[in-house]
N, C-alpha and C. Protein backbone atom coordinates (compact mmCIF):
# COMPACT_ATOMS: atom_id res chain seq x y z
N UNK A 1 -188.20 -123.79 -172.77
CA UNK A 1 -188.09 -124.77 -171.69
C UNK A 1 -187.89 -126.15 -172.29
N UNK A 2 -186.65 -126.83 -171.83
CA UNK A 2 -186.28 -127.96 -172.28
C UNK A 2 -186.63 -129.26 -171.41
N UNK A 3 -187.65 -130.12 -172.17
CA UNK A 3 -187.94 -131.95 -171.41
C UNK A 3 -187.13 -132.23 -170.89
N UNK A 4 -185.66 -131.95 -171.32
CA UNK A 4 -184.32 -132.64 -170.87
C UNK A 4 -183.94 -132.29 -169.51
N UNK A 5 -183.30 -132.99 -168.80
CA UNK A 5 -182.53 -132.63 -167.69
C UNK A 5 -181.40 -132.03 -167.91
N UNK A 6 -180.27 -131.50 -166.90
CA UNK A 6 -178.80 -131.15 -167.17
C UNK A 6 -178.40 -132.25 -166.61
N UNK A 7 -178.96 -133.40 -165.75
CA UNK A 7 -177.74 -134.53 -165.36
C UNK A 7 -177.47 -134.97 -166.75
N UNK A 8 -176.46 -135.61 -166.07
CA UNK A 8 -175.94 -136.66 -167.12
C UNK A 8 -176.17 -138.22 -166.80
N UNK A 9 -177.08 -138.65 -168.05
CA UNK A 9 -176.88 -140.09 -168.21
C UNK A 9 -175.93 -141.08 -167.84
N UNK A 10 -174.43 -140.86 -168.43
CA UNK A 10 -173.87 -141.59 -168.08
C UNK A 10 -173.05 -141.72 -166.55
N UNK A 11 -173.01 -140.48 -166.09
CA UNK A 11 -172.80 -140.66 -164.84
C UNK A 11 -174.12 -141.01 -163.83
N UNK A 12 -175.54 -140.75 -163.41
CA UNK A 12 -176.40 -141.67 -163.17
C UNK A 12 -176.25 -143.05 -163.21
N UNK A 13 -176.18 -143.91 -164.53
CA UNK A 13 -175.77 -144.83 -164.56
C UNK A 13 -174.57 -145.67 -163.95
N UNK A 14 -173.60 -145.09 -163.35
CA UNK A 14 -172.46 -145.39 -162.85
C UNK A 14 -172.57 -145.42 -161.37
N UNK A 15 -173.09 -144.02 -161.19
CA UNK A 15 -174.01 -144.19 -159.55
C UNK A 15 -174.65 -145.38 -159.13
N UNK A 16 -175.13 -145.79 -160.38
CA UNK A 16 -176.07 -146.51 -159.82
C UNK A 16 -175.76 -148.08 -160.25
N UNK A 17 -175.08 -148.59 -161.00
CA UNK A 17 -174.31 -149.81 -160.88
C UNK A 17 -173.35 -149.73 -159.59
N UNK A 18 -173.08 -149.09 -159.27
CA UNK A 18 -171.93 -148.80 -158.14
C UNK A 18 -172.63 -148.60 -156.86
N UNK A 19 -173.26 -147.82 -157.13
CA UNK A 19 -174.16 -147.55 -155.01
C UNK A 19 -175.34 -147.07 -155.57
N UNK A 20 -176.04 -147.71 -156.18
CA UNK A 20 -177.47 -148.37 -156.26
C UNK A 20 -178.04 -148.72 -155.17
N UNK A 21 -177.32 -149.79 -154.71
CA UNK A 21 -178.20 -149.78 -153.24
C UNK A 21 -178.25 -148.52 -152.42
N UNK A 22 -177.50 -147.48 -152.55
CA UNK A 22 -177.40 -146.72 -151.45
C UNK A 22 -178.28 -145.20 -152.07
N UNK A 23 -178.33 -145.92 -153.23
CA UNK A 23 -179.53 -144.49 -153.51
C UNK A 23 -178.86 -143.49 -154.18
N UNK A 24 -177.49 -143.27 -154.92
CA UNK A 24 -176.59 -142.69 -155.09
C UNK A 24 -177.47 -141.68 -156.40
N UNK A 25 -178.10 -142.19 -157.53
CA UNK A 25 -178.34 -142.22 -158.27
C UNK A 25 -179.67 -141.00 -158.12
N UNK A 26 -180.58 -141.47 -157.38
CA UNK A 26 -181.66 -141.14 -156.83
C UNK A 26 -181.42 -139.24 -156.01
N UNK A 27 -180.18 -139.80 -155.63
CA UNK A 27 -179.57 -137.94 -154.90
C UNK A 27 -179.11 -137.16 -155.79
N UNK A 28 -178.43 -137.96 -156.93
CA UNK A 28 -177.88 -137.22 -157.89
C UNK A 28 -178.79 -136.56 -158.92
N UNK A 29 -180.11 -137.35 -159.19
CA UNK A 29 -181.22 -136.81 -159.97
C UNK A 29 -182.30 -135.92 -158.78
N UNK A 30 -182.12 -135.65 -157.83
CA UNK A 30 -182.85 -134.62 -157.18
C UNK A 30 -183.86 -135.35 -156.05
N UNK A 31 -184.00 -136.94 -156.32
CA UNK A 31 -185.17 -137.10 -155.90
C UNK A 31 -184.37 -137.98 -154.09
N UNK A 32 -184.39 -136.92 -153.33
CA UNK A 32 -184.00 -137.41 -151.89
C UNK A 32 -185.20 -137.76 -151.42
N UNK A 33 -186.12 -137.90 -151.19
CA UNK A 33 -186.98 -138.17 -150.47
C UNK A 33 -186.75 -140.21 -151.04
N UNK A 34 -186.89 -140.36 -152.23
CA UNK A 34 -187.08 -142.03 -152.62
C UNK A 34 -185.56 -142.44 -152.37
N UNK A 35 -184.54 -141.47 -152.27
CA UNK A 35 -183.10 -141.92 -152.38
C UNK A 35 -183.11 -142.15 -150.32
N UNK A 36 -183.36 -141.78 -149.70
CA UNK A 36 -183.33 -142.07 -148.43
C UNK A 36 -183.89 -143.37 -148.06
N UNK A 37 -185.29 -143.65 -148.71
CA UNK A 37 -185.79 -145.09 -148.57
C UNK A 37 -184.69 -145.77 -149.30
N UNK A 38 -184.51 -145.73 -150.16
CA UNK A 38 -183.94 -146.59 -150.95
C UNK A 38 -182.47 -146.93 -150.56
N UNK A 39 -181.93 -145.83 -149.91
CA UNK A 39 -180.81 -146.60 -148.55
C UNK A 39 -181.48 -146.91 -147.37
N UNK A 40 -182.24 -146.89 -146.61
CA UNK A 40 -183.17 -147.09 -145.62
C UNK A 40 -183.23 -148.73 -145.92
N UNK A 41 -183.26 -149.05 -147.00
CA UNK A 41 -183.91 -150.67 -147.69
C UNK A 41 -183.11 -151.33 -148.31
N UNK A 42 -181.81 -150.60 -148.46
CA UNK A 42 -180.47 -151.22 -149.29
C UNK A 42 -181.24 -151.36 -150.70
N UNK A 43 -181.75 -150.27 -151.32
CA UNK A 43 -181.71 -150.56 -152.60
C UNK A 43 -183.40 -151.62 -153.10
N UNK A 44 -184.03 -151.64 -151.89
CA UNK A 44 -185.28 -152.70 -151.46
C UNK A 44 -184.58 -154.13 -152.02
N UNK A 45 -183.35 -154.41 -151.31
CA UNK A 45 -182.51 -155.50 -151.11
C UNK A 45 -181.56 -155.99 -152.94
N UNK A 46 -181.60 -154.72 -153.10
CA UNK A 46 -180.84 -154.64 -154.61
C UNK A 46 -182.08 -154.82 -156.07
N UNK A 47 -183.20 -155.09 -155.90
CA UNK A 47 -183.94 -155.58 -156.87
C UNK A 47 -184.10 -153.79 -157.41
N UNK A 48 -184.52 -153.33 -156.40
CA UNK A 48 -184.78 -151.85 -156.84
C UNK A 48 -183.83 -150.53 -157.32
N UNK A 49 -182.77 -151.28 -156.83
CA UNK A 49 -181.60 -150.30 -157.53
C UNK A 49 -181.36 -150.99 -159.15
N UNK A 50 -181.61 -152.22 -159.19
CA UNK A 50 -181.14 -153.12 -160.82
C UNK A 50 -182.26 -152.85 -161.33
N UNK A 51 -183.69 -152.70 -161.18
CA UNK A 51 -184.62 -151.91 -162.31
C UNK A 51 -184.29 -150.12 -162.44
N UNK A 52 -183.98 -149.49 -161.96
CA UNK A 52 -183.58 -147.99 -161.72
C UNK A 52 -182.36 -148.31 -162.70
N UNK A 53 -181.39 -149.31 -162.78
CA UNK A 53 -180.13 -149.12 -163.44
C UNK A 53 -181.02 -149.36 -165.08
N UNK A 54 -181.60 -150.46 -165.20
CA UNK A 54 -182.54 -150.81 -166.36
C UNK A 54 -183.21 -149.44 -166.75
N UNK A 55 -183.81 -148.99 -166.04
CA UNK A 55 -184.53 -147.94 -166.43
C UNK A 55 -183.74 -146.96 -166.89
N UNK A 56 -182.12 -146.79 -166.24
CA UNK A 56 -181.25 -145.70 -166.58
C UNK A 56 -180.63 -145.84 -168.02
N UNK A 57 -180.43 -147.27 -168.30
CA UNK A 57 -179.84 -147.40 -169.86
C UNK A 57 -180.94 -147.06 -170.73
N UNK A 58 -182.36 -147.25 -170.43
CA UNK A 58 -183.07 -147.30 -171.39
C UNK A 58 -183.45 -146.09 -171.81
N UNK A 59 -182.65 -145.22 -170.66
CA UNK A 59 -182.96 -143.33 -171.51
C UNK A 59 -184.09 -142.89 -170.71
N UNK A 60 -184.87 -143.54 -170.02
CA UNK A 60 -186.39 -143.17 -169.39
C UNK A 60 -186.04 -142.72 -167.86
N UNK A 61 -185.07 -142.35 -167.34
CA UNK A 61 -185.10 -141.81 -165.62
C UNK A 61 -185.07 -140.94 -165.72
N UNK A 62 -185.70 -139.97 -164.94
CA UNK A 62 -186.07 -138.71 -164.75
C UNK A 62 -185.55 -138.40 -163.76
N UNK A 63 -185.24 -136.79 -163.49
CA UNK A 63 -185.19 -135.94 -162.20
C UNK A 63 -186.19 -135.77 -161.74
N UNK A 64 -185.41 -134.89 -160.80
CA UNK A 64 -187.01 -134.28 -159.81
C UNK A 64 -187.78 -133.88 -160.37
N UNK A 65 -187.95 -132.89 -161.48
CA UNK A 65 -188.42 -132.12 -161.97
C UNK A 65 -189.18 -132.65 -163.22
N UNK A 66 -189.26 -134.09 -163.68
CA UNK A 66 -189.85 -135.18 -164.45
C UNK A 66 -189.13 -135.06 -165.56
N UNK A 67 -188.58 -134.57 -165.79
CA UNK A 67 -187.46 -133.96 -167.01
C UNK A 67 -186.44 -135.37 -167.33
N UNK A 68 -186.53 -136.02 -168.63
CA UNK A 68 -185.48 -136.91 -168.64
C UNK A 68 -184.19 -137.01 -168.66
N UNK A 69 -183.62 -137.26 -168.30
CA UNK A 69 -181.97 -137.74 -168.07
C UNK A 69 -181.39 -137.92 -169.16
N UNK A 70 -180.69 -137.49 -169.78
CA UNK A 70 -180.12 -137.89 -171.52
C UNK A 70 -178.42 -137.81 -171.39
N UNK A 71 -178.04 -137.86 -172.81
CA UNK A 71 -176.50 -138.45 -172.56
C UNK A 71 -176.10 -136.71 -173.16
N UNK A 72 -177.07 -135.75 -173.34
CA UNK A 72 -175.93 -134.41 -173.46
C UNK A 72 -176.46 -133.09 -173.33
């Protein structure tokens, strides 16, 4: 059993410079329940989609499943 996720890093990241506010990122890593608020709130008015993008370069976002997000 692998820590890693199967998303991909760099597409996450793209989600989420791009429709960040809309939670894009958040659906794509599994987690709908925070991706609905997080369009519900535009992103909790963009501040919360630009730490999620921060958090996405830095290698540390996880899926649903707490499993990190990596580039392969």
């Amino acid at each position: 059993m692998s820590d890693k996720s199967e998303k991909k890093l760099v597409l996450a990241a793209i989600l989420c410079f791009f429709f960040g506010i809309f939670g894009a990122h958040r659906f794509y890593s599994g987690k709908t329940g925070s991706a609905i608020f997080q369009l519900l709130t535009l992103g909790g008015l963009g501040i919360w989609a630009f730490v999620d993008f921060l958090i996405i370069l830095f290698g540390q976002f996880k899926d649903s499943e707490g499993k990190l997000i990596s580039h392969g």
